[in-house]
N, C-alpha and C. Protein backbone atom coordinates (compact mmCIF):
# COMPACT_ATOMS: atom_id res chain seq x y z
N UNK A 1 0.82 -1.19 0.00
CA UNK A 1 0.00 0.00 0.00
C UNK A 1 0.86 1.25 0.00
N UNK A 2 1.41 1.45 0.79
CA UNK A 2 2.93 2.41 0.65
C UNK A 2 3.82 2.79 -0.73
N UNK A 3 3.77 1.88 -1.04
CA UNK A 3 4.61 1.45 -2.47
C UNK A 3 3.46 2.07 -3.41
N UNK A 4 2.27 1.99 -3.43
CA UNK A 4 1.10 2.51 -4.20
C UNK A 4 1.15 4.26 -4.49
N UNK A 5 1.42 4.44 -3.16
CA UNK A 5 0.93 6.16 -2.71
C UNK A 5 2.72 6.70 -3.16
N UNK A 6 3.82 6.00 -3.34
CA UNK A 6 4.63 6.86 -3.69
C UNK A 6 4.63 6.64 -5.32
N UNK A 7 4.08 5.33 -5.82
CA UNK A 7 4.08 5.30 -7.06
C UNK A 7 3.44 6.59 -8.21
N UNK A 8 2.08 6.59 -7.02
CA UNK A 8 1.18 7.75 -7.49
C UNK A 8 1.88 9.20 -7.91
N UNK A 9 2.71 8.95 -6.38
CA UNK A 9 3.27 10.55 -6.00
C UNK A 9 4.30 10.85 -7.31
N UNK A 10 5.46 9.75 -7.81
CA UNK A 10 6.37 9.23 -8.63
C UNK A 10 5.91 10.01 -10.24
N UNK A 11 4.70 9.81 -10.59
CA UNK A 11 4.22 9.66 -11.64
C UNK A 11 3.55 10.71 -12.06
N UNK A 12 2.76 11.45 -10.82
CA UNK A 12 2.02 12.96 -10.89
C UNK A 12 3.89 13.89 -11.13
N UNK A 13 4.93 13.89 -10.34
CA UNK A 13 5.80 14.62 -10.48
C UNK A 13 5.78 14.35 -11.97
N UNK A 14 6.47 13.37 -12.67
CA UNK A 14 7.18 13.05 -14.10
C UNK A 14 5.45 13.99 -14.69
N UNK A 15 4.71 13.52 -14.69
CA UNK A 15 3.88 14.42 -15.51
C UNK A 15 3.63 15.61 -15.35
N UNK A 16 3.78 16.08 -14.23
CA UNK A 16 4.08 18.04 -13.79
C UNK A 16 5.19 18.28 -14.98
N UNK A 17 6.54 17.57 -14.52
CA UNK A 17 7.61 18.33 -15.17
C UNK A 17 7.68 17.67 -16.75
N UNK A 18 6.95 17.15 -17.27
CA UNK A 18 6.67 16.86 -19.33
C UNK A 18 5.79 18.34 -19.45
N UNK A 19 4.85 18.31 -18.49
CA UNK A 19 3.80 19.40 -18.71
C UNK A 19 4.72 21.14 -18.53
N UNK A 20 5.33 21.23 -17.75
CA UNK A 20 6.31 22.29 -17.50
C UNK A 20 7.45 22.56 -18.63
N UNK A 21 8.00 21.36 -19.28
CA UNK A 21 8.64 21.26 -20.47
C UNK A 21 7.94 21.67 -21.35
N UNK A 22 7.05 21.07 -21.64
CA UNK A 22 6.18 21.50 -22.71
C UNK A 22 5.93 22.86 -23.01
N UNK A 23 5.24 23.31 -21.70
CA UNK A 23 4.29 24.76 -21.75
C UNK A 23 5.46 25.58 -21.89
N UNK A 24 7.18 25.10 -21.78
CA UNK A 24 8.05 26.45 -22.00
C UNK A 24 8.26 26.03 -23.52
N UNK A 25 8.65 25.37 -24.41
CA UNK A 25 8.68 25.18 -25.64
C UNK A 25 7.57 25.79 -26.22
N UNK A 26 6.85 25.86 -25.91
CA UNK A 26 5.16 26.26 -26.46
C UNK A 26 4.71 27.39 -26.40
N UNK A 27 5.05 27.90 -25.30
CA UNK A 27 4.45 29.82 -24.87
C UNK A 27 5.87 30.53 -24.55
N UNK A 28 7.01 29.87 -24.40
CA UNK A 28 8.19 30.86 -24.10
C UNK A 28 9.36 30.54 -25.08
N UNK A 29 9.38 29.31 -25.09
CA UNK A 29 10.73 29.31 -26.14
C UNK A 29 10.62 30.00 -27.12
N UNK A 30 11.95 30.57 -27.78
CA UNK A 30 11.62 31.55 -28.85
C UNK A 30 13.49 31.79 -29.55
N UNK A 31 13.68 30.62 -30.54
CA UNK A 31 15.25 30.61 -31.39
C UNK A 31 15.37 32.25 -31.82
N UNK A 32 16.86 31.95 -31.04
CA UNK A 32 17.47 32.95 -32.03
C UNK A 32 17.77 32.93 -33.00
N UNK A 33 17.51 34.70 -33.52
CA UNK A 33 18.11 34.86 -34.79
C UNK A 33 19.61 35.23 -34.62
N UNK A 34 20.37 34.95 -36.06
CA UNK A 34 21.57 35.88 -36.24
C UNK A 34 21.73 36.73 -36.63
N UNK A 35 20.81 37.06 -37.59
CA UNK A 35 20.85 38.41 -38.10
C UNK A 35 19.85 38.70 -38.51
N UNK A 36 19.62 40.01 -39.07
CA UNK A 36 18.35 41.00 -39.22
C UNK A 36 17.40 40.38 -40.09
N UNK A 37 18.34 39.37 -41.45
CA UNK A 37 17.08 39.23 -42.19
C UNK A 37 16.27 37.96 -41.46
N UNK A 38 16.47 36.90 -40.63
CA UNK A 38 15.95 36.07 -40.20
C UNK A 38 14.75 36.53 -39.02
N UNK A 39 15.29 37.71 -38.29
CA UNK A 39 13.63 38.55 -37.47
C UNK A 39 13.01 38.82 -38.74
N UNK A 40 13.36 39.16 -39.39
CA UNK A 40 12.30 40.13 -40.51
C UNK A 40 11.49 39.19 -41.03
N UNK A 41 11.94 37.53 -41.14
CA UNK A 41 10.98 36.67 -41.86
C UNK A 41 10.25 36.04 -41.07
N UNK A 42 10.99 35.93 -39.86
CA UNK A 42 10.25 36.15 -38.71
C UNK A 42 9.01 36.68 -38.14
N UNK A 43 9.52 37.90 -38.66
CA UNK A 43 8.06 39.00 -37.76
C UNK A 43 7.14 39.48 -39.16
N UNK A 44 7.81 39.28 -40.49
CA UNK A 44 6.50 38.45 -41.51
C UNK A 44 5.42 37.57 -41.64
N UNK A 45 5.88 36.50 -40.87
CA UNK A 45 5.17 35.07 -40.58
C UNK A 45 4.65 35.24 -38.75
N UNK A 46 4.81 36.02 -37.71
CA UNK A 46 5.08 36.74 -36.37
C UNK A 46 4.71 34.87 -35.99
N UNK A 47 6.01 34.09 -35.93
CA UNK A 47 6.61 33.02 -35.48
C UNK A 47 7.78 33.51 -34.58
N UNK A 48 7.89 32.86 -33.29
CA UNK A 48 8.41 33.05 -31.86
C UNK A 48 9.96 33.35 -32.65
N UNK A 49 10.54 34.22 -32.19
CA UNK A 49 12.32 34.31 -32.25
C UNK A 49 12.45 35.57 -31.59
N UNK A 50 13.65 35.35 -31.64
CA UNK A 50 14.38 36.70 -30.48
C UNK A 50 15.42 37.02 -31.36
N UNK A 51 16.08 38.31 -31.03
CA UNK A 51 16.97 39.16 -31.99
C UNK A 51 17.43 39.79 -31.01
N UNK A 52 18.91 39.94 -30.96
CA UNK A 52 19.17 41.41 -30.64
C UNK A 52 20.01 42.20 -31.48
N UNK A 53 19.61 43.30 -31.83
CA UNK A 53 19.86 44.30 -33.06
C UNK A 53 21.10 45.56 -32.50
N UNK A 54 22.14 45.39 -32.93
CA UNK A 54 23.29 46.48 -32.22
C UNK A 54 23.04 46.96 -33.58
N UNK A 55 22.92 48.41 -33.18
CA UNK A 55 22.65 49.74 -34.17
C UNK A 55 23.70 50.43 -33.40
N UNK A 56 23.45 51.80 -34.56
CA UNK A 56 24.49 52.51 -34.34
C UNK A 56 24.25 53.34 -33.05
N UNK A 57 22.60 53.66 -32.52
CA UNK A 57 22.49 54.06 -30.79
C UNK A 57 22.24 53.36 -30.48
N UNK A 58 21.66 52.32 -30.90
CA UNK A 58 21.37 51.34 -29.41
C UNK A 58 21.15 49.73 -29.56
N UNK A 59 21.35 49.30 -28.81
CA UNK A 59 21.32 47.59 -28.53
C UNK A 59 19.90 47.76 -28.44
N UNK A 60 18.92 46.48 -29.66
CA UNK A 60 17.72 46.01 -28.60
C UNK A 60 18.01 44.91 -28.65
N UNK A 61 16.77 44.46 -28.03
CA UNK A 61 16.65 42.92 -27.50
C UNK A 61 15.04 42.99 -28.11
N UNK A 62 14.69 41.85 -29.37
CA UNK A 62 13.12 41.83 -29.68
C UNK A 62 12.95 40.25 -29.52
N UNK A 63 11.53 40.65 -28.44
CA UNK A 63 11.10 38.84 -28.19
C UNK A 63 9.85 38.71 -29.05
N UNK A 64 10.03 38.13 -30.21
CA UNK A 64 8.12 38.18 -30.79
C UNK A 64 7.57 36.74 -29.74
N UNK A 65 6.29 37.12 -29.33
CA UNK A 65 5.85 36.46 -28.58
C UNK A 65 4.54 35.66 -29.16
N UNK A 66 3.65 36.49 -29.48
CA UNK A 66 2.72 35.52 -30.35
C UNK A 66 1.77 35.83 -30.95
N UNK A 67 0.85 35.59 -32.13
CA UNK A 67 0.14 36.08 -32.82
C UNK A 67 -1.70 35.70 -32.41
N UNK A 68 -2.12 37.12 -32.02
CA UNK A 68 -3.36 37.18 -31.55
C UNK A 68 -4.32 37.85 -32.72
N UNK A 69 -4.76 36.69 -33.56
CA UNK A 69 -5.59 37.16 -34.81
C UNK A 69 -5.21 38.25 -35.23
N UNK A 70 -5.39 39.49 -36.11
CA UNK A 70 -4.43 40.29 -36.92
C UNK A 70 -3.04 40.82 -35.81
N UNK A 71 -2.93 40.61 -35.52
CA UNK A 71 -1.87 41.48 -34.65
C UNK A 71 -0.49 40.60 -34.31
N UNK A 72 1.09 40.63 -34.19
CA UNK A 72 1.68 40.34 -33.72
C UNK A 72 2.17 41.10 -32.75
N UNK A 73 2.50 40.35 -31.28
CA UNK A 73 2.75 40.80 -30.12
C UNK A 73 4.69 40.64 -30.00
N UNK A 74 5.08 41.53 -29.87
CA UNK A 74 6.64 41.63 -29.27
C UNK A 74 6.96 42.63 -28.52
N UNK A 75 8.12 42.16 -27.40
CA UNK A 75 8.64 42.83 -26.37
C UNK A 75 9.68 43.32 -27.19
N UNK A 76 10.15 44.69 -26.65
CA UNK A 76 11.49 44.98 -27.26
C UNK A 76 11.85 45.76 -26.01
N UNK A 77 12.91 45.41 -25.60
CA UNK A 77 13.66 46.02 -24.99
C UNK A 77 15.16 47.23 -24.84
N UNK A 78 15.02 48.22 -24.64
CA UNK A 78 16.39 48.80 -25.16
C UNK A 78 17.55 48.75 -23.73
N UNK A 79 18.59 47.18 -24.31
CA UNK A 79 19.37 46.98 -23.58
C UNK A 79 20.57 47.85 -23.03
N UNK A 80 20.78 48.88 -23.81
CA UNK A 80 22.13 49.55 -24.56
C UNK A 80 21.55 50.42 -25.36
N UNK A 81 21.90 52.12 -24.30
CA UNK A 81 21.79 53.28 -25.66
C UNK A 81 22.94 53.50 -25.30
N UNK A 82 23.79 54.20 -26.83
CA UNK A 82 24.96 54.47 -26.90
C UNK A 82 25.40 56.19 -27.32
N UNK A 83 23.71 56.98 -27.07
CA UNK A 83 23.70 58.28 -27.65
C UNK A 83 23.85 59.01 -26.32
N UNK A 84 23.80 60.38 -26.17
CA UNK A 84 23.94 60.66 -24.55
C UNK A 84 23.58 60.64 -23.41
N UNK A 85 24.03 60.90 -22.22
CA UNK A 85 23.79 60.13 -21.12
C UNK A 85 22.51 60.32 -21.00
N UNK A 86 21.71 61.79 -21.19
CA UNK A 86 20.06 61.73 -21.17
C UNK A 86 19.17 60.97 -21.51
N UNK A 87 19.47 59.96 -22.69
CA UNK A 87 18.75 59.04 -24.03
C UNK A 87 19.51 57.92 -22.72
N UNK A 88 20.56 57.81 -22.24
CA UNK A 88 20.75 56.80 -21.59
C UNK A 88 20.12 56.32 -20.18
N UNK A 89 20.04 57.42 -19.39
CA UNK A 89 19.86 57.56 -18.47
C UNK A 89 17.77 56.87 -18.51
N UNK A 90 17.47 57.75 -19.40
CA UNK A 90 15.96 57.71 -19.53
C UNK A 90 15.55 56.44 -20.43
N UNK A 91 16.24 55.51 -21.09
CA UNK A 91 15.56 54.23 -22.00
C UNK A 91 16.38 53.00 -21.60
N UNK A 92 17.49 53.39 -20.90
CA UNK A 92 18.13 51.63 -20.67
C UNK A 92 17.45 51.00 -19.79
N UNK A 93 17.08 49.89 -20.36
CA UNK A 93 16.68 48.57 -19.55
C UNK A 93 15.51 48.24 -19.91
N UNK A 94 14.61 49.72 -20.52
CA UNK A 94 13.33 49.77 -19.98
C UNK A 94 12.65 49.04 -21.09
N UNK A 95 11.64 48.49 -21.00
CA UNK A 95 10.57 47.87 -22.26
C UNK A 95 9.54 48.52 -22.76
N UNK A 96 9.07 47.46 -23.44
CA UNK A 96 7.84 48.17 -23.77
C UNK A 96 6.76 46.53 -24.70
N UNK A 97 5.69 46.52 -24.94
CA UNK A 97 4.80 45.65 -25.73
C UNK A 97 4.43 46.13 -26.89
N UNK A 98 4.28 45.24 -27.87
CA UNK A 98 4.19 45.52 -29.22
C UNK A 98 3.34 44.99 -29.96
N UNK A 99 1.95 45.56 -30.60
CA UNK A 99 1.06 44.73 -30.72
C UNK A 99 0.68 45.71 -32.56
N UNK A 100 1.53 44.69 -33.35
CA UNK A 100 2.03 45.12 -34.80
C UNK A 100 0.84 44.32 -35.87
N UNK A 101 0.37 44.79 -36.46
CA UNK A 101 -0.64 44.14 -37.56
C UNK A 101 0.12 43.32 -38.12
N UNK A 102 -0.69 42.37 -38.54
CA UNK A 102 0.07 41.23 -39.27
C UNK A 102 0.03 42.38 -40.80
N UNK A 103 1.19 42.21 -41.96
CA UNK A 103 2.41 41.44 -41.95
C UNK A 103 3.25 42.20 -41.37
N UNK A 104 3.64 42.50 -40.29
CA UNK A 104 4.81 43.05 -39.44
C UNK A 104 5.81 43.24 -40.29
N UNK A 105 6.62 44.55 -40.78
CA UNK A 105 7.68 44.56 -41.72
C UNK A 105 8.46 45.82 -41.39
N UNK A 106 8.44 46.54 -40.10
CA UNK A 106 9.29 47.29 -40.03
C UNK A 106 9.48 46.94 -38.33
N UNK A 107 10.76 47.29 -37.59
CA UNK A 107 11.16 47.21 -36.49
C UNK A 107 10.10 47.42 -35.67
N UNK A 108 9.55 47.09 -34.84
CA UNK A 108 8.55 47.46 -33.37
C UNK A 108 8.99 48.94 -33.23
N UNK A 109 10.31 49.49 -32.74
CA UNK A 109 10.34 50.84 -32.03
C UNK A 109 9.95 51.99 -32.94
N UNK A 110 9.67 51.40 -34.77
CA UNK A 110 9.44 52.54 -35.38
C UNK A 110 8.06 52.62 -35.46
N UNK A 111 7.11 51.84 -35.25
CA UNK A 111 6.06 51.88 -35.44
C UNK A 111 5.71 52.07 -33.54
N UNK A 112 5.70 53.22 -32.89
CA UNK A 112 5.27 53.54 -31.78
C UNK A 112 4.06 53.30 -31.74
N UNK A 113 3.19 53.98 -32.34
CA UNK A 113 1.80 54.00 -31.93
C UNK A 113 1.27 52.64 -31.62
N UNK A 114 1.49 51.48 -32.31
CA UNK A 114 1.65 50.11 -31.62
C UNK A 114 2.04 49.72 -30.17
N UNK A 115 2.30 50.56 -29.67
CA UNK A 115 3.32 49.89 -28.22
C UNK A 115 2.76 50.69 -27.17
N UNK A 116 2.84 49.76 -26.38
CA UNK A 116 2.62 50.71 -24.66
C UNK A 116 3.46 50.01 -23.67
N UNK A 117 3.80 51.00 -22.72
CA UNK A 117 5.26 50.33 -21.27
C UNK A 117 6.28 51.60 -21.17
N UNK A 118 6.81 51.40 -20.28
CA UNK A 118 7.96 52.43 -19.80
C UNK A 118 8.59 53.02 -21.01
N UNK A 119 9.37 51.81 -21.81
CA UNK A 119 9.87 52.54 -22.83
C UNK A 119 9.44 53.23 -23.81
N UNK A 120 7.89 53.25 -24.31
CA UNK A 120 7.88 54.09 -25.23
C UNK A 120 7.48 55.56 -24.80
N UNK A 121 6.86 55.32 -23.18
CA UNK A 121 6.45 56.65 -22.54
C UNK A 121 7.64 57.43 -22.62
N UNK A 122 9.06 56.62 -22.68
CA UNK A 122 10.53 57.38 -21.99
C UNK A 122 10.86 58.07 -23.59
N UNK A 123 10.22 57.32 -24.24
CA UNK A 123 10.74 57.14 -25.75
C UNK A 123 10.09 58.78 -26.40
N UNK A 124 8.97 58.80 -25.65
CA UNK A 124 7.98 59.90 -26.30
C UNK A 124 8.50 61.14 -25.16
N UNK A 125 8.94 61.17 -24.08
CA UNK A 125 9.46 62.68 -23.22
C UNK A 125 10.52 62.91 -23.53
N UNK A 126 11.15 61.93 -23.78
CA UNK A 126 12.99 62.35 -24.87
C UNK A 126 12.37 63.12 -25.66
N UNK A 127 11.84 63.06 -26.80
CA UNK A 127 11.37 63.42 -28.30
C UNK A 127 10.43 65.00 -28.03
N UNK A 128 9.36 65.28 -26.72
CA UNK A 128 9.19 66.14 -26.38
C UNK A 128 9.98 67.40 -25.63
N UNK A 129 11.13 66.53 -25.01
CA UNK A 129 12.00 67.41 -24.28
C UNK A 129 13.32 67.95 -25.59
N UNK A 130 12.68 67.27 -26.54
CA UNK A 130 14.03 67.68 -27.87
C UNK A 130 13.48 68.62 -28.27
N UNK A 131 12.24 68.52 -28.84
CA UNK A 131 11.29 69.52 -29.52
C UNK A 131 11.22 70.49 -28.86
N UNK A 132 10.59 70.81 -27.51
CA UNK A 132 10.95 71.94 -26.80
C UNK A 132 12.39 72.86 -27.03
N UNK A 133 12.91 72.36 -26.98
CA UNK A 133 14.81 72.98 -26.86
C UNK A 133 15.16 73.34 -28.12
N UNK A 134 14.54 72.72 -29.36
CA UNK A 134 14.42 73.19 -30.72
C UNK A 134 14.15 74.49 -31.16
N UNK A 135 12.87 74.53 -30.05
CA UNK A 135 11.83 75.95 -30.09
C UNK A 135 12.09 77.05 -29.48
N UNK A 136 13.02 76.43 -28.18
CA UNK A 136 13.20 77.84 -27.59
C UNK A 136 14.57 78.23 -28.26
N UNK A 137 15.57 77.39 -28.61
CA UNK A 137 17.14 77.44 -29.39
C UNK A 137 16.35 78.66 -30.67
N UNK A 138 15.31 78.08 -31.62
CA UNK A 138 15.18 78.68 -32.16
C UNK A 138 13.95 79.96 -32.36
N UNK A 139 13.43 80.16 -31.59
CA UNK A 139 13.17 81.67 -30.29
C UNK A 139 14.40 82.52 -30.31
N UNK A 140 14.91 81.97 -29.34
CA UNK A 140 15.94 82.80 -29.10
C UNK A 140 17.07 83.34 -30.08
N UNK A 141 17.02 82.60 -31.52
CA UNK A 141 18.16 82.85 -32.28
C UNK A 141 17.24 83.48 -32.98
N UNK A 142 16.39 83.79 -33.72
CA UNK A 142 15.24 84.79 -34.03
C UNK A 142 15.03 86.15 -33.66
N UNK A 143 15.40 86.11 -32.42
CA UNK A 143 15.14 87.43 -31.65
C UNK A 143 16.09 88.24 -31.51
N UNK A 144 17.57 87.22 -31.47
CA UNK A 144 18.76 87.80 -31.42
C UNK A 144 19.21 88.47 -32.90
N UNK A 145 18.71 88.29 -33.33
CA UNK A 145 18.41 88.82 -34.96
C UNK A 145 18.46 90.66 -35.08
């Protein structure tokens, strides 16, 4: 009888952890790419892969995660800005969600209006705090006229 109740116990574990295997192959695993054109056929078809893209400002990190009837969903993260410490200070680390019409064909961070999370809020007060400084730089050089 003993021998029964650990057999049970034996057998519920092995099927927890097939089921735990599984559900990460299935909802999390996600091959890397090597290079740009393999996300791009990628996030054409918005089939699971990860990328990370070193540009000339910044490192991302893109997880496509999964396709919810027209839409593909990806995280992108900006691991690494390499522009000044302000752009640094205000977007490293931070993320954001990406919810791209199918056929997905340009990068997640250029298509903003798609995305919501820290990073694109950080993404959009950079871009306002530029524009401002534009206006008053050019105010003031106007006047000095």
């Amino acid at each position: 009888m003993k021998n029964r109740g650990w057999n049970i116990i034996l057998i519920s574990s092995i099927i927890f952890a097939v089921l735990l295997i599984l559900g990460y192959f299935l909802f999390l695993y996600a091959p890397a790419c090597s290079d740009k054109s393999c996300f791009e056929n990628s996030l054409k078809g918005c089939s699971r892969a990860s990328y990370i893209n070193d540009d000339a400002n910044a490192i991302w990190q893109y997880r496509i995660l999964l396709s919810l009837g027209n839409e593909c969903r990806i995280n992108v993260k900006a691991a690494e800005i390499k522009s000044d410490a302000e752009s640094q200070a205000a977007l490293k680390g931070k993320e954001m969600l990406c919810s791209i019409p199918k056929p997905a064909v340009e990068m997640p961070e250029k298509r903003l209006e798609y995305c919501h999370g820290d990073l694109k809020e950080s993404m959009q007060d950079l871009m306002i705090k530029r524009m401002q400084l534009y206006i008053i730089n050019s105010l003031n050089a106007s006047s000095a006229k």
